[in-house]
N, C-alpha and C. Protein backbone atom coordinates (compact mmCIF):
# COMPACT_ATOMS: atom_id res chain seq x y z
N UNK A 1 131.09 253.24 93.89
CA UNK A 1 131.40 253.10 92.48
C UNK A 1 131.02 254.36 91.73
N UNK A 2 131.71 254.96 90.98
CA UNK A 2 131.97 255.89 90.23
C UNK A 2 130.69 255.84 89.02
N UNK A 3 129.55 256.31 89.13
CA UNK A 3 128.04 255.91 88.06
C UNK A 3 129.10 256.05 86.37
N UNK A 4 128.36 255.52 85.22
CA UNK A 4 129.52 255.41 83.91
C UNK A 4 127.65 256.19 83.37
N UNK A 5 128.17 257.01 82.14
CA UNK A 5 127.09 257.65 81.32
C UNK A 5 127.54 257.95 79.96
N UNK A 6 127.09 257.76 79.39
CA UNK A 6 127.20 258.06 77.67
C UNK A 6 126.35 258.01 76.96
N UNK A 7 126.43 258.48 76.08
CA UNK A 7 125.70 258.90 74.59
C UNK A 7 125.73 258.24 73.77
N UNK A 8 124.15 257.69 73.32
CA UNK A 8 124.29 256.47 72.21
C UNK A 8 123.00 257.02 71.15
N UNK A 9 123.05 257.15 70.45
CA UNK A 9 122.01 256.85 69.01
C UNK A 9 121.21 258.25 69.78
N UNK A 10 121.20 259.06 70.54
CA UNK A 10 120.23 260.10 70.89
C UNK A 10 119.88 259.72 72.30
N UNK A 11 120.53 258.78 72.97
CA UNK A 11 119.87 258.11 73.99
C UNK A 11 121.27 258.22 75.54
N UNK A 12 120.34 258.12 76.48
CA UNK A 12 121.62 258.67 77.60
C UNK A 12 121.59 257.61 78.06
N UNK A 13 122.53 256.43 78.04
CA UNK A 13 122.71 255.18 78.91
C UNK A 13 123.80 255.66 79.86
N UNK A 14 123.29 255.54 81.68
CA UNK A 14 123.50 255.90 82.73
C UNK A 14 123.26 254.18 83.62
N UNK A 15 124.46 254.31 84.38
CA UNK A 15 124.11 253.53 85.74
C UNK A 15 124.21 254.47 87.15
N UNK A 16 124.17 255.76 87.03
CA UNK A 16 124.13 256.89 87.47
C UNK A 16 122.30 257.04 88.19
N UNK A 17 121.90 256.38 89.62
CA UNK A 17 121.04 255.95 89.78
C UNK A 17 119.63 256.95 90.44
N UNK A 18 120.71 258.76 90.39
CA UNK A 18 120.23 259.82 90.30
C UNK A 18 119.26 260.21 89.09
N UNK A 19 119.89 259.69 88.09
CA UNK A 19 119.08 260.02 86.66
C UNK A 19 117.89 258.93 86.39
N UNK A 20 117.73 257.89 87.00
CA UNK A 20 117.12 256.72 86.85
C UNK A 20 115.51 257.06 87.53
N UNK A 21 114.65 256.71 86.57
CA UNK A 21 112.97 256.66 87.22
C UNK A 21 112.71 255.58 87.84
N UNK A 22 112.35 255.56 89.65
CA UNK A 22 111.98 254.02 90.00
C UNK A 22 110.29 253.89 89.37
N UNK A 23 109.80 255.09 89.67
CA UNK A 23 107.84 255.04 88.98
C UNK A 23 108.09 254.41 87.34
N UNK A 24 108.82 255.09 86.73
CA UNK A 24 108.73 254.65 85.25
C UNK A 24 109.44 253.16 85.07
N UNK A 25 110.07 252.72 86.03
CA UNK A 25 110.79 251.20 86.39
C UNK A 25 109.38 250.07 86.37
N UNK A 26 109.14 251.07 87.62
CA UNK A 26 107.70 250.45 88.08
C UNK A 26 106.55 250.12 87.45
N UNK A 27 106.23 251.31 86.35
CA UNK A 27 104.98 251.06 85.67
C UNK A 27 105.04 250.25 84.62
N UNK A 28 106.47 249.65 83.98
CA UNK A 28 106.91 249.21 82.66
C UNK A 28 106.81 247.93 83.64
N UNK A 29 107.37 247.70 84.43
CA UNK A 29 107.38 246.34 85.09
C UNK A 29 105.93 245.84 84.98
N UNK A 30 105.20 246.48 85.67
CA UNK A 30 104.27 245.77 86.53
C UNK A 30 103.34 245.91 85.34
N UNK A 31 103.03 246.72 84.31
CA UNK A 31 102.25 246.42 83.37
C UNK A 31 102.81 245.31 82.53
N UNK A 32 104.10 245.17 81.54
CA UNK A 32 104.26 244.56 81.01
C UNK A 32 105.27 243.40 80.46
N UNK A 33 105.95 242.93 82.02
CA UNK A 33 107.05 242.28 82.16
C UNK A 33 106.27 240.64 82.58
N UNK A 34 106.33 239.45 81.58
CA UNK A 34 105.99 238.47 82.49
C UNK A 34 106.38 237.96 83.13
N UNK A 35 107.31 238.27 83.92
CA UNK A 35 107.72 237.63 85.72
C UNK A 35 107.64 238.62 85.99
N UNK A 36 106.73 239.61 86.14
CA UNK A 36 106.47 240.12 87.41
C UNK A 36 105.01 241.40 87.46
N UNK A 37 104.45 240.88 86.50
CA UNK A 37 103.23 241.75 86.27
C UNK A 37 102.04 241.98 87.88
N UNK A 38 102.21 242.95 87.99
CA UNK A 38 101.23 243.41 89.10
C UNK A 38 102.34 243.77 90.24
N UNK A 39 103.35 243.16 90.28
CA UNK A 39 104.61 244.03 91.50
C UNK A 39 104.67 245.48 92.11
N UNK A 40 104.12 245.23 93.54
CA UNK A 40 103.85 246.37 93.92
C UNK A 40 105.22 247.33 93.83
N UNK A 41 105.07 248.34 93.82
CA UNK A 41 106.07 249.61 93.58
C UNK A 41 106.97 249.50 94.52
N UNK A 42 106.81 249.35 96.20
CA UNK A 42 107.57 249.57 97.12
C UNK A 42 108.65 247.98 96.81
N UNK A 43 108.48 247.19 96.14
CA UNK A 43 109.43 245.99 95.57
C UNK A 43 109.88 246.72 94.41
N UNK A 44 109.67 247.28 93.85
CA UNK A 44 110.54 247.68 92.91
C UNK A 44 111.38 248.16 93.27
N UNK A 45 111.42 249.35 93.66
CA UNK A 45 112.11 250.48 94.77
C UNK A 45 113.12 249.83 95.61
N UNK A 46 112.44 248.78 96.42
CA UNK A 46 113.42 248.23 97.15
C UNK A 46 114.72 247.08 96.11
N UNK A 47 114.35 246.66 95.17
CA UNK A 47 115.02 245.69 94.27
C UNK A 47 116.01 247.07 93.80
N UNK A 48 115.63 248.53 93.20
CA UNK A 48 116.49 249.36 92.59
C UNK A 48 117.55 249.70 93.72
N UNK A 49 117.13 250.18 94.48
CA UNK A 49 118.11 250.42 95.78
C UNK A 49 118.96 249.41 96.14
N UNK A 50 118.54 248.34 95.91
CA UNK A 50 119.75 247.39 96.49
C UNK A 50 121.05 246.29 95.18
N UNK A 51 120.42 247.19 94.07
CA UNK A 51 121.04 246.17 93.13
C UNK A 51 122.28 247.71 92.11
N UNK A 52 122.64 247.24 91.04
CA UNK A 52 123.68 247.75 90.44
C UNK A 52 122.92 247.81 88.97
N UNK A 53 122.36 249.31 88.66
CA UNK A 53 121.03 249.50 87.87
C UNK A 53 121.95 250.18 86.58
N UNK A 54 121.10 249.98 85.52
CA UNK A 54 121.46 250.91 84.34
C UNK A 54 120.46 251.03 83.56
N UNK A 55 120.28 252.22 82.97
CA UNK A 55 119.16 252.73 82.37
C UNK A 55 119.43 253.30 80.92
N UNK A 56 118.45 253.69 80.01
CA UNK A 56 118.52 254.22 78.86
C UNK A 56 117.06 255.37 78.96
N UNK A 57 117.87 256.77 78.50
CA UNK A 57 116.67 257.87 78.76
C UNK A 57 116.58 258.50 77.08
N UNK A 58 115.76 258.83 76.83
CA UNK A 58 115.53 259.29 75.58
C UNK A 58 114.58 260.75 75.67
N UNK A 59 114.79 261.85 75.49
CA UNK A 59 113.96 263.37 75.72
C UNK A 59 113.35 263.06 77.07
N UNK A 60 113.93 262.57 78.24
CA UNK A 60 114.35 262.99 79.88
C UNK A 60 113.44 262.05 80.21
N UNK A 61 113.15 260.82 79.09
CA UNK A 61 111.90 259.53 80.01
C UNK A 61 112.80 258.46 79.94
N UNK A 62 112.88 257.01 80.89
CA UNK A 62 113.48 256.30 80.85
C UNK A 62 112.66 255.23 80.35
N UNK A 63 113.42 254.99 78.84
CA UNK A 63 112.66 253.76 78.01
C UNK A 63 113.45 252.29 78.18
N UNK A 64 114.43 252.27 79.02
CA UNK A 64 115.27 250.95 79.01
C UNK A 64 115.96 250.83 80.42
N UNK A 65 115.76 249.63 81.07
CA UNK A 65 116.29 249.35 82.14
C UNK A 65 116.77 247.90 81.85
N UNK A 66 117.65 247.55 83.50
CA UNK A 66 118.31 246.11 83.89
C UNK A 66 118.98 246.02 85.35
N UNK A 67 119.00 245.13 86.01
CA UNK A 67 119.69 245.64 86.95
C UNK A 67 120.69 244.53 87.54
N UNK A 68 121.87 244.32 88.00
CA UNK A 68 122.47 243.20 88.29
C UNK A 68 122.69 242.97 89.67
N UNK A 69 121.80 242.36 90.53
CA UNK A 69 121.75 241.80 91.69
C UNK A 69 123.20 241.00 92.21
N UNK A 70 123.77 241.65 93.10
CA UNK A 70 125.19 241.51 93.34
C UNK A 70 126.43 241.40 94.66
N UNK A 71 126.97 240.91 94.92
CA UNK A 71 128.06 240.68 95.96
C UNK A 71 129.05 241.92 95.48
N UNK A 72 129.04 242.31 94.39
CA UNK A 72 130.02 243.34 93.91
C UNK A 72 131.79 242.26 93.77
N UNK A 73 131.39 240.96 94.11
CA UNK A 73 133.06 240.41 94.19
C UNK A 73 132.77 239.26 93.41
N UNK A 74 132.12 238.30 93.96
CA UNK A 74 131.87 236.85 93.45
C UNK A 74 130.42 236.71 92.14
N UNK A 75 129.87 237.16 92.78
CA UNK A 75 128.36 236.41 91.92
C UNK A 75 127.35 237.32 91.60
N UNK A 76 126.76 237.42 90.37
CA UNK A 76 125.60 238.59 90.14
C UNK A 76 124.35 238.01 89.41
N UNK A 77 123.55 238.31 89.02
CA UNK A 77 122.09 237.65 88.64
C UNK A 77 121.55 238.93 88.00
N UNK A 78 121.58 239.04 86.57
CA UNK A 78 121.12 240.16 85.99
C UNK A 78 119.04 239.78 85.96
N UNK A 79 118.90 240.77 85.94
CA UNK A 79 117.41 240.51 85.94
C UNK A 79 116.40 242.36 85.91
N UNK A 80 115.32 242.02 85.54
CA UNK A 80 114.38 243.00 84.94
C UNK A 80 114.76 243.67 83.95
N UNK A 81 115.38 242.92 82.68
CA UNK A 81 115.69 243.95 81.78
C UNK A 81 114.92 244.44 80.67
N UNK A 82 114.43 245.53 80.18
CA UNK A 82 113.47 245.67 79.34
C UNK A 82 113.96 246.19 78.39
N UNK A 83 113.48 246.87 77.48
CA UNK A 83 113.55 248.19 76.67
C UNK A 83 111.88 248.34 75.65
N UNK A 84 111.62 249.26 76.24
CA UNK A 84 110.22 249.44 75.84
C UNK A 84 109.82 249.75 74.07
N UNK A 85 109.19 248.66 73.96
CA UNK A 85 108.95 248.17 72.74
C UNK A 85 109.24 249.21 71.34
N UNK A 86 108.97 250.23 71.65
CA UNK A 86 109.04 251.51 70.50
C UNK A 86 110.38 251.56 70.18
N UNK A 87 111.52 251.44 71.00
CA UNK A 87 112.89 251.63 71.27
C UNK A 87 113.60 250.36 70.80
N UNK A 88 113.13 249.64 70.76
CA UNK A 88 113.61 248.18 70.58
C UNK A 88 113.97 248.26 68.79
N UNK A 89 115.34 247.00 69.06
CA UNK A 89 115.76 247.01 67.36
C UNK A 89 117.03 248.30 67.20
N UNK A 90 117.51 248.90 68.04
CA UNK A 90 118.49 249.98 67.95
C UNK A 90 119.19 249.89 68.72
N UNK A 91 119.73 248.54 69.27
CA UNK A 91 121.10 249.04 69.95
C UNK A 91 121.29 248.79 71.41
N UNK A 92 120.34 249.46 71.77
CA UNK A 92 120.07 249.69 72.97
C UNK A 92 120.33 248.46 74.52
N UNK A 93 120.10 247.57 74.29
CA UNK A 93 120.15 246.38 75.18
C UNK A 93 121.36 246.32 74.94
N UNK A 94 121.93 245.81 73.86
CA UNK A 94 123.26 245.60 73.31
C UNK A 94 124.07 246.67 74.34
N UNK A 95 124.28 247.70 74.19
CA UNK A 95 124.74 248.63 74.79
C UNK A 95 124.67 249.19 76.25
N UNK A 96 123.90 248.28 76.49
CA UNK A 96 123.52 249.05 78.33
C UNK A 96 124.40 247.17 78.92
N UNK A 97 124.37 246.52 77.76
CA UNK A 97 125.21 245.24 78.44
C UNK A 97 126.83 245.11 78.12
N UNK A 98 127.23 245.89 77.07
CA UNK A 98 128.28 246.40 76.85
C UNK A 98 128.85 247.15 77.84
N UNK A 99 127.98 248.11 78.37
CA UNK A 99 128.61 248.77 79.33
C UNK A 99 128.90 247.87 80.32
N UNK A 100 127.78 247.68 80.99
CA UNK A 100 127.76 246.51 82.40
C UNK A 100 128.83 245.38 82.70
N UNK A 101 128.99 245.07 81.50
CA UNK A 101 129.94 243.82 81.14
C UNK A 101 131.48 244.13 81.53
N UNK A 102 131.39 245.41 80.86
CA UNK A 102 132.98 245.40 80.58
C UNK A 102 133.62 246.69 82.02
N UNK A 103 132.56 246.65 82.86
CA UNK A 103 133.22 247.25 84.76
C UNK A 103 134.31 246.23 84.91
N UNK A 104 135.10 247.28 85.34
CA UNK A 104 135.73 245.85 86.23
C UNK A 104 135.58 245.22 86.82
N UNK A 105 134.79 245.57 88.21
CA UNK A 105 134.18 244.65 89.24
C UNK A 105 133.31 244.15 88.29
N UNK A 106 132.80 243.97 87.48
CA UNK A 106 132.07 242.81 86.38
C UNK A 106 132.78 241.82 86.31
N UNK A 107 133.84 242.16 85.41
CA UNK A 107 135.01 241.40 84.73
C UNK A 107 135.62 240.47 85.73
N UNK A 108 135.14 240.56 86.82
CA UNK A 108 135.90 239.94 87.61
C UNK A 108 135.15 239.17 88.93
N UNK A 109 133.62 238.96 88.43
CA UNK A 109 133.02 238.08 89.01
C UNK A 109 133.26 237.17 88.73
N UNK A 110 133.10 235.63 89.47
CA UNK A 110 133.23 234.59 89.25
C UNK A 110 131.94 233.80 88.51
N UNK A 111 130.71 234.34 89.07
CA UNK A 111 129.55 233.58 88.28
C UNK A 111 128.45 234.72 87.81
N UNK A 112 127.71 234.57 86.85
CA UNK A 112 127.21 235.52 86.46
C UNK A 112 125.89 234.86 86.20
N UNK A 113 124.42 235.20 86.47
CA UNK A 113 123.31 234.50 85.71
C UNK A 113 122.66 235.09 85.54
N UNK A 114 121.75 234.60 84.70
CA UNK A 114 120.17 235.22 84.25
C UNK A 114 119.17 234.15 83.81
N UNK A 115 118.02 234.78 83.90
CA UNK A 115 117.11 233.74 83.12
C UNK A 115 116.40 235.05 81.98
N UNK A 116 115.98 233.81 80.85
CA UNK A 116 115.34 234.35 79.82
C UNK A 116 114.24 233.31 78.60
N UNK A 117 113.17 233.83 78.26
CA UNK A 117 112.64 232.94 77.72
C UNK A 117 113.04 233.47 76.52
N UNK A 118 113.18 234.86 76.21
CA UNK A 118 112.95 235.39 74.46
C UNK A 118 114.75 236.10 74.02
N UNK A 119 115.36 235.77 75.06
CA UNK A 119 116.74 237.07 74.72
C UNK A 119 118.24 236.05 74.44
N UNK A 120 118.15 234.85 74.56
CA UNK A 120 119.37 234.04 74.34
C UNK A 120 120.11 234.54 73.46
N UNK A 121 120.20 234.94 72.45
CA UNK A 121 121.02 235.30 71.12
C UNK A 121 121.75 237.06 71.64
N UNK A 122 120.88 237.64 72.54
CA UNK A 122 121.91 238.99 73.37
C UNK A 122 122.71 238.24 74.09
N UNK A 123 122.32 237.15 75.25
CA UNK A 123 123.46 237.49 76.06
C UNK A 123 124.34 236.36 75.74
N UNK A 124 124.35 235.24 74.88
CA UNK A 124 125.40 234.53 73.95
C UNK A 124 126.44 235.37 73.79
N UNK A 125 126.10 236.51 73.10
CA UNK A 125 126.84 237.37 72.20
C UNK A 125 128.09 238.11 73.73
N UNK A 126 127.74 237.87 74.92
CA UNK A 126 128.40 238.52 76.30
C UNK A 126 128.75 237.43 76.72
N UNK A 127 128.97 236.28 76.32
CA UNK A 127 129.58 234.74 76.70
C UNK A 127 128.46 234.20 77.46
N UNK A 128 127.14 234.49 78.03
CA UNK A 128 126.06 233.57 79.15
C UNK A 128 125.85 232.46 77.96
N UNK A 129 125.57 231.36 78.63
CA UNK A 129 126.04 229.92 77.82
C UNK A 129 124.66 228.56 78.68
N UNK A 130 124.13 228.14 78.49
CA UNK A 130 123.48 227.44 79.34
C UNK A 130 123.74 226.53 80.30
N UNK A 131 123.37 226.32 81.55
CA UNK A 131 124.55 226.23 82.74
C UNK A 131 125.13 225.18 82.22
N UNK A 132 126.17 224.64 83.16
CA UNK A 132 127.13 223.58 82.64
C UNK A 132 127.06 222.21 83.47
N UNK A 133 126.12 222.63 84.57
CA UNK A 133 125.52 221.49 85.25
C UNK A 133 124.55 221.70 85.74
N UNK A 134 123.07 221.90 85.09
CA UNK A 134 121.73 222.35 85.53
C UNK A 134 121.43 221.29 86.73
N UNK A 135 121.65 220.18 86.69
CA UNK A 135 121.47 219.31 87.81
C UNK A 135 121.29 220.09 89.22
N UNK A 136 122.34 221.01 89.29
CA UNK A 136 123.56 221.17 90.64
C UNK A 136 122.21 222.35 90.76
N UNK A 137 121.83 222.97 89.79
CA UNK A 137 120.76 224.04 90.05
C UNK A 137 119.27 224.00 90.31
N UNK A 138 119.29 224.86 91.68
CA UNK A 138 117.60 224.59 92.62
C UNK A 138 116.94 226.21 92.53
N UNK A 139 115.73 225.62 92.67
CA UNK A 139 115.14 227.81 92.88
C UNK A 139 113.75 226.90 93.36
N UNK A 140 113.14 228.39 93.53
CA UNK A 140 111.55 228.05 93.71
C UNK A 140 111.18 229.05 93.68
N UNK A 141 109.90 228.70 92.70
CA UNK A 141 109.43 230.11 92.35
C UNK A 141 107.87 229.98 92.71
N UNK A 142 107.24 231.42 92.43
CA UNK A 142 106.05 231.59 92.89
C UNK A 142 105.80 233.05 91.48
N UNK A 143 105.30 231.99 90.64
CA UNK A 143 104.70 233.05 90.01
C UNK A 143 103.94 233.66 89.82
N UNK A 144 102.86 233.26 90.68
CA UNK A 144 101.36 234.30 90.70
C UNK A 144 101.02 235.16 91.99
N UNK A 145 102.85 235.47 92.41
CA UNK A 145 102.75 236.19 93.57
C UNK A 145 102.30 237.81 94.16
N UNK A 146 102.21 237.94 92.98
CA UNK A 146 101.71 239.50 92.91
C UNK A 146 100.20 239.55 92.27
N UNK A 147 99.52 238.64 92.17
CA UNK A 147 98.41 238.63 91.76
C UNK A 147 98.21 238.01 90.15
N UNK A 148 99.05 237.96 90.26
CA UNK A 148 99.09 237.70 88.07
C UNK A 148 98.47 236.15 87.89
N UNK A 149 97.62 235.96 87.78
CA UNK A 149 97.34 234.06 87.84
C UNK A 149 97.72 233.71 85.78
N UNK A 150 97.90 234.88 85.44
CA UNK A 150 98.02 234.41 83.86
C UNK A 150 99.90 234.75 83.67
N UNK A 151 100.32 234.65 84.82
CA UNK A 151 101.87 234.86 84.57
C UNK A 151 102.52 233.76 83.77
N UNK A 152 103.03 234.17 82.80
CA UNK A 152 103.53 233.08 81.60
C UNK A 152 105.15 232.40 82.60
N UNK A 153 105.53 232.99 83.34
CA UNK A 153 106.99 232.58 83.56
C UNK A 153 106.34 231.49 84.78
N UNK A 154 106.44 230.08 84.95
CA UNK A 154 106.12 229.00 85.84
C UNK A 154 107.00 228.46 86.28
C-alpha cells in the first residue's frame, strides 16, 4: 500500500510507517493509555509492525497515533489511539480518521470495530454505531496484564 501524508494545522499526518516513532508510541502508551499502561515496548513494536498505523508529527515528534488491526479485505479493529493531551481540541483525531476512513481498502471492509470509554461522539461522526447484536459478542480480557493492577479498562 502506497503510505498517504499531508499537511494539517502545522502538523504532518502520515501512515507512512518510516516517519512513525515506535519509542515515542511506546512511551505515550505505556505511561498514559488505560488499557495498556506498563506494556512492554517489544509489544508495541510488534502490534506497529503488524497493523495499518497513522500518525500525527508536529516539529519532527510524534504527538498522535492509531492503528487499525486488519485482514486488509474483511474486518479491522481500530485501537491505541491517542493524541497527546497538549495537541488535543484541533483537529487532529478527526483527521488522522478522515484519512483512514476514506482508503479504499477501508471503504470496503465489511466490519469495522473499536472500543472506547471517552471518544463515542468521534467515531459516530465516521458511522461506528453500538453493535447491533452485543449478545453475538465474546472477548476476554486481562487487564492487569502488564502489571497495571489500577487499570481502569475491566
Amino acid at each position: 500500500m502506497t503510505p498517504i501524508t499531508t499537511e494539517y494545522k502545522g502538523y504532518i499526518i502520515t501512515t507512512d510507517k518510516e516517519s512513525l516513532q515506535p519509542e515515542t508510541i511506546h512511551k505515550w502508551l505505556s505511561e498514559n493509555a488505560y488499557w495498556c499502561k506498563h506494556i512492554p515496548f517489544h509489544l508495541v513494536k510488534q502490534a506497529f509492525d503488524n497493523s495499518h498505523t497513522i500518525g500525527a508529527i508536529k516539529d519532527g515528534r510524534q504527538i498522535a497515533y492509531a492503528r487499525l488491526i486488519t485482514d486488509y479485505s474483511i474486518f479491522g479493529y481500530l485501537a491505541d489511539v491517542y493524541v497527546e493531551e497538549e495537541h488535543r481540541g484541533k483537529g487532529i483525531s478527526k483527521k488522522m480518521m478522515e484519512l483512514l476512513m476514506n482508503e479504499d481498502w477501508v471503504k470496503n471492509l465489511r466490519v469495522l470495530m473499536l472500543a472506547t470509554v471517552d471518544a463515542k461522539g468521534l467515531y459516530e461522526k465516521f458511522g461506528f454505531t453500538d453493535p447491533k447484536y452485543p449478545e453475538r459478542l465474546m472477548q476476554i480480557t486481562r487487564p492487569a496484564i502488564y502489571g497495571d493492577t489500577q487499570n481502569r479498562c475491566k
